[in-house]
N, C-alpha and C. Protein backbone atom coordinates (compact mmCIF):
# COMPACT_ATOMS: atom_id res chain seq x y z
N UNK A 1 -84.51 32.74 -111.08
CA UNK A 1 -84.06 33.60 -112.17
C UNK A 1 -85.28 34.02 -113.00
N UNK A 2 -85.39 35.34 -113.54
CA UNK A 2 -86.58 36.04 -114.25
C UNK A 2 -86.10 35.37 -115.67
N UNK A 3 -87.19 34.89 -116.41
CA UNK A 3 -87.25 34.58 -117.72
C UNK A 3 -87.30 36.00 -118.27
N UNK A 4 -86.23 35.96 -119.36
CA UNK A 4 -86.16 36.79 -120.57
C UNK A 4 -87.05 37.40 -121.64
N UNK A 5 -87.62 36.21 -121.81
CA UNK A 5 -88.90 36.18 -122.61
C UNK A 5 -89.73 35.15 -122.83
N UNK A 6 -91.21 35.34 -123.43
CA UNK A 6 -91.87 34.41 -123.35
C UNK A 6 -91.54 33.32 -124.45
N UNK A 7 -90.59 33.24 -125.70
CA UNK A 7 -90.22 32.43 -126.41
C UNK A 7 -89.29 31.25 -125.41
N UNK A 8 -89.50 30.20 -125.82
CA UNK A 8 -88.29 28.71 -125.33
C UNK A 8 -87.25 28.83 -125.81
N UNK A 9 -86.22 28.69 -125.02
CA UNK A 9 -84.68 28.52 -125.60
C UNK A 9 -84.73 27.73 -127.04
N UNK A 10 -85.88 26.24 -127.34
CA UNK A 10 -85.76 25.82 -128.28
C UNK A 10 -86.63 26.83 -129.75
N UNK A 11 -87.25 27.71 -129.46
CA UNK A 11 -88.32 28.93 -130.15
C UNK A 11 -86.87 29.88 -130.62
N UNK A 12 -86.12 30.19 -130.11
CA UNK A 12 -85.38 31.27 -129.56
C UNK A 12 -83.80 30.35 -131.06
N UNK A 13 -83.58 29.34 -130.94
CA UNK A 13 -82.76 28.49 -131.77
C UNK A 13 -83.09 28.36 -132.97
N UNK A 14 -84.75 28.18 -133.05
CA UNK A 14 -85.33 27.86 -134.21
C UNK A 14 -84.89 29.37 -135.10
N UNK A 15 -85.38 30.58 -134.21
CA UNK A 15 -85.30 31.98 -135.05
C UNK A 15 -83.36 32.09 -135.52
N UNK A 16 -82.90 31.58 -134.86
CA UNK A 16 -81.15 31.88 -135.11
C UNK A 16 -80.90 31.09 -136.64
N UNK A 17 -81.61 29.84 -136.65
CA UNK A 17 -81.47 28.65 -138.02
C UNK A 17 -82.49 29.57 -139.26
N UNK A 18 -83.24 30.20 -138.85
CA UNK A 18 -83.87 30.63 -139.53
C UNK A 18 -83.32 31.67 -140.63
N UNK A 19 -82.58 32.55 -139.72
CA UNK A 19 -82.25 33.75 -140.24
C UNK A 19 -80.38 33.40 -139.65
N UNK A 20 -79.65 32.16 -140.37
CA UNK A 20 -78.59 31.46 -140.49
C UNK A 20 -77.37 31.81 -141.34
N UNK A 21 -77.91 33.09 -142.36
CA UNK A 21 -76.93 33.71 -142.85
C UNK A 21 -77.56 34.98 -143.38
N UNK A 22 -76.64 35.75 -143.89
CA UNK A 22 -76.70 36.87 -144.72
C UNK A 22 -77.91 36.83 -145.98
N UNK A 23 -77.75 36.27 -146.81
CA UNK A 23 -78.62 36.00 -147.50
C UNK A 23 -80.20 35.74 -146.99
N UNK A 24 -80.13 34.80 -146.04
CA UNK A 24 -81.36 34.73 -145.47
C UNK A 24 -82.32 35.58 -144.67
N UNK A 25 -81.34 36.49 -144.18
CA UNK A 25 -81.96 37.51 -143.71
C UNK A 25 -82.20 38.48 -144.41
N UNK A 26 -81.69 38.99 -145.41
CA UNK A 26 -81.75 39.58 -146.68
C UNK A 26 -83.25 39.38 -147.16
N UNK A 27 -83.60 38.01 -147.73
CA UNK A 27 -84.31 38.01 -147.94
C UNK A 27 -85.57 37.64 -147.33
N UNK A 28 -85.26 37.27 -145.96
CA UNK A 28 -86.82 37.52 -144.87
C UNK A 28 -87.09 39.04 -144.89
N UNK A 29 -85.68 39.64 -144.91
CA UNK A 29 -86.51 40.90 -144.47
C UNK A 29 -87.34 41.62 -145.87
N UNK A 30 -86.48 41.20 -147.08
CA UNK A 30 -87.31 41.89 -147.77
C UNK A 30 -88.92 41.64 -148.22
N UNK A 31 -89.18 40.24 -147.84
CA UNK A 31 -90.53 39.87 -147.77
C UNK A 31 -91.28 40.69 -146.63
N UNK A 32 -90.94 41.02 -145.70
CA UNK A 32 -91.48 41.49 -144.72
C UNK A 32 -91.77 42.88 -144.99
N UNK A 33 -90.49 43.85 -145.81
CA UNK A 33 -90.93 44.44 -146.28
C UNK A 33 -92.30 44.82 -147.36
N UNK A 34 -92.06 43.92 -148.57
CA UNK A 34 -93.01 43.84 -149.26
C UNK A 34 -94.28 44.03 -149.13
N UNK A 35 -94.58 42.87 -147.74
CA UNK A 35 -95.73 42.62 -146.56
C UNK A 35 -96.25 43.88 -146.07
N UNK A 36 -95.61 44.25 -145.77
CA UNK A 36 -95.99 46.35 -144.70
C UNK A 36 -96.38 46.92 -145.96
N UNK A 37 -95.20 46.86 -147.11
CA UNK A 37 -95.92 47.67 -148.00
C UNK A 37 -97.20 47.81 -148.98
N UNK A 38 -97.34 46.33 -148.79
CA UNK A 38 -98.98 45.60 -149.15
C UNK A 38 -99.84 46.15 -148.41
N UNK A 39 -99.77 45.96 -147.00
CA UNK A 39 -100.56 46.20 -146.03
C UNK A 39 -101.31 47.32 -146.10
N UNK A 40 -100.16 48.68 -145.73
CA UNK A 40 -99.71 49.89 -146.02
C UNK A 40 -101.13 50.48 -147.51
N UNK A 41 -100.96 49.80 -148.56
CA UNK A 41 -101.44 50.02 -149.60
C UNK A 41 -102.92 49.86 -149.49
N UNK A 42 -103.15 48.81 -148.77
CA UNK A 42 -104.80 48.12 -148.26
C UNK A 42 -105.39 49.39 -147.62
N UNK A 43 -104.28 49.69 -146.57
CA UNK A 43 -104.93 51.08 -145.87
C UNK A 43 -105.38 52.02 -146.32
N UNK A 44 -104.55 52.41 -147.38
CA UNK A 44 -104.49 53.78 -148.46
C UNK A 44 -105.99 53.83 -149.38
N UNK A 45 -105.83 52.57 -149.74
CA UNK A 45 -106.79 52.33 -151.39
C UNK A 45 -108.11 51.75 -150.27
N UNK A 46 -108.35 51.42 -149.09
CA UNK A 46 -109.58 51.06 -148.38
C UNK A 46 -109.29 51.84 -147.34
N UNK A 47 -110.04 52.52 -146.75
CA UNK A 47 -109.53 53.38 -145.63
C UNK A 47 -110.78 52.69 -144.58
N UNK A 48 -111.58 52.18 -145.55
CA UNK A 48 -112.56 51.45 -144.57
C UNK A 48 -112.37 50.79 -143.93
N UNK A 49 -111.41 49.49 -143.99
CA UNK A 49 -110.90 48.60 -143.78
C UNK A 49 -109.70 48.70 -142.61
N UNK A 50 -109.18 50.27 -142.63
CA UNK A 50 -108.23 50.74 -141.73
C UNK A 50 -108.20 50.07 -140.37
N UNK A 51 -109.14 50.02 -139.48
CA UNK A 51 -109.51 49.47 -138.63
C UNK A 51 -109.15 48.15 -138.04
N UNK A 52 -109.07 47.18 -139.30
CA UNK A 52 -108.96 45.89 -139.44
C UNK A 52 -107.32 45.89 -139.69
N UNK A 53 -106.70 46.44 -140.46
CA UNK A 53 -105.73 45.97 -141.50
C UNK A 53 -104.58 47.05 -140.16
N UNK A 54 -104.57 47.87 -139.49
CA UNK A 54 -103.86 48.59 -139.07
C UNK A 54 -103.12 47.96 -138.12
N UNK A 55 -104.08 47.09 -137.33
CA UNK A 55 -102.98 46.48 -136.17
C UNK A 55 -101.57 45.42 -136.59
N UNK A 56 -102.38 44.85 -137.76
CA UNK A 56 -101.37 43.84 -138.45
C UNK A 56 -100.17 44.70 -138.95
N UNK A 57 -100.13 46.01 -139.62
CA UNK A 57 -99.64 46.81 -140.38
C UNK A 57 -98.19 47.44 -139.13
N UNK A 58 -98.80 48.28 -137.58
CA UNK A 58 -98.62 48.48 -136.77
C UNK A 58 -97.32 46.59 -136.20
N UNK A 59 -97.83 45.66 -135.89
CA UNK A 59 -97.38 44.63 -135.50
C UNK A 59 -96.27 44.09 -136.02
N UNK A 60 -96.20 44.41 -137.81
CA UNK A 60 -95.29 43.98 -138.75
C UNK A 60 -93.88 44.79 -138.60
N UNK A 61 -94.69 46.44 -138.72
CA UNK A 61 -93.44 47.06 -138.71
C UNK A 61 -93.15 47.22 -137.73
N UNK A 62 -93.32 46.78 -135.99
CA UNK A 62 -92.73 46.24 -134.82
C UNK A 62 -91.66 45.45 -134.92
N UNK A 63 -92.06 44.99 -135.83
CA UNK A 63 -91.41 43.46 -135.80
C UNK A 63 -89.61 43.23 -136.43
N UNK A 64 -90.08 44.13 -137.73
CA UNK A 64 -88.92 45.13 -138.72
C UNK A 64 -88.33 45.91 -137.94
N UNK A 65 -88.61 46.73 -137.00
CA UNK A 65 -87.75 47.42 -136.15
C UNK A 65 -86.86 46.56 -135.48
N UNK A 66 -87.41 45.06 -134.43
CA UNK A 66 -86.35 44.26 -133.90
C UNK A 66 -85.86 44.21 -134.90
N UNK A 67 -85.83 43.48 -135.85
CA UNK A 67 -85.03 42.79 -136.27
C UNK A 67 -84.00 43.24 -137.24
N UNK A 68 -84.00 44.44 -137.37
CA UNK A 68 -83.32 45.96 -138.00
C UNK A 68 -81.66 45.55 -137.65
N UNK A 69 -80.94 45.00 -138.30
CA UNK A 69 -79.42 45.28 -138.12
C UNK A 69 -78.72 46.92 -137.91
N UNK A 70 -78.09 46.70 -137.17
CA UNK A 70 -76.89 48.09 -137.29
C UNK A 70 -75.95 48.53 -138.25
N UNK A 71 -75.95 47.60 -139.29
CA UNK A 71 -75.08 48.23 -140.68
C UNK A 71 -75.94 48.90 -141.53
N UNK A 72 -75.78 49.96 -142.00
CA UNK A 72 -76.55 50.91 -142.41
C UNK A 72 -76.21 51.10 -143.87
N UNK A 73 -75.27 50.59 -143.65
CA UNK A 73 -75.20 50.38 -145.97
C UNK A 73 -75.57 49.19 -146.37
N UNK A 74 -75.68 47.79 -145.29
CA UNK A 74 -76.57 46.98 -145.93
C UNK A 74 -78.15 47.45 -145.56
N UNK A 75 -78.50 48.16 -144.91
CA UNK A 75 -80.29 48.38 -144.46
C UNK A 75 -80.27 49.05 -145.65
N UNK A 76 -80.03 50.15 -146.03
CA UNK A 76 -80.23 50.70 -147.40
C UNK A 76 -79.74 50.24 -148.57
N UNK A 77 -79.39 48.97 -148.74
CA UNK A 77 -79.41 48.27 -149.61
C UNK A 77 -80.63 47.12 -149.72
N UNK A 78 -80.59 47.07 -148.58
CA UNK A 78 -82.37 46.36 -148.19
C UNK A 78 -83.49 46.72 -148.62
N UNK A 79 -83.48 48.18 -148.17
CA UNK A 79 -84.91 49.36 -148.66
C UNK A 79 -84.68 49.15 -150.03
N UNK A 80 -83.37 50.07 -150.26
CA UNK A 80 -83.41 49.67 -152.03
C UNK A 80 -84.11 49.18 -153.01
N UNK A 81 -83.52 47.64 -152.26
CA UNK A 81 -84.12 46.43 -153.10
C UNK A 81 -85.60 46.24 -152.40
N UNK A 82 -86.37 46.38 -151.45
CA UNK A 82 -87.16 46.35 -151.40
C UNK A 82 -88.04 46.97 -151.93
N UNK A 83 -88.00 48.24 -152.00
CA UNK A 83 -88.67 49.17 -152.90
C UNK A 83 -88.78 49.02 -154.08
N UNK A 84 -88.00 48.75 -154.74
CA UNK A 84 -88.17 47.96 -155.90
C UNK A 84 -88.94 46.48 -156.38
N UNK A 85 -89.30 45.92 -155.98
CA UNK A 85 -89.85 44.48 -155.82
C UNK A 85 -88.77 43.69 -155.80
N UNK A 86 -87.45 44.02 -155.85
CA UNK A 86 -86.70 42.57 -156.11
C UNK A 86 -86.60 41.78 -154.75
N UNK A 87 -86.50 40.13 -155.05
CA UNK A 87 -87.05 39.50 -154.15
C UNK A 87 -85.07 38.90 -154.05
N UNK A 88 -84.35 39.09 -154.69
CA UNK A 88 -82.70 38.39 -154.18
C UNK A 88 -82.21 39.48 -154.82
């Protein structure tokens, strides 16, 4: 049988406990947000630095795409509050 992915069924459990309810994912994602938009900002205000700071920037918001739910009035309640700094 072809493995799925390179994470362990026990890697793969850990991410489910992680992100274990509503709330919690709520607020991983909005840190993550925050994160890109930090990043994002490094790029802007150092363009020198672009180089360095882009792949992480690129990798993050990879990452925000998986993990992107299909309800679309809580994602824009996400941005929302992300955009705003609020952290709950």
């Amino acid at each position: 049988m072809k493995k799925e992915t390179y994470l362990s069924d026990e890697k793969i459990e850990s991410l489910k406990m992680f992100f274990k309810d509503k709330d919690c994912y709520l607020e991983i994602m909005k840190n993550l947000y925050k994160t890109r938009n930090g990043l994002y900002s490094i790029i802007e205000k150092r363009p020198d630095l672009k180089e360095k700071v882009y792949p992480q920037f690129h990798t993050l918001n990879n990452l925000i795409g998986t993990l992107l739910i299909d309800d679309n009035v809580e994602m824009l309640e996400l941005l929302r509050c992300s955009s705003k700094g609020y952290t709950s």
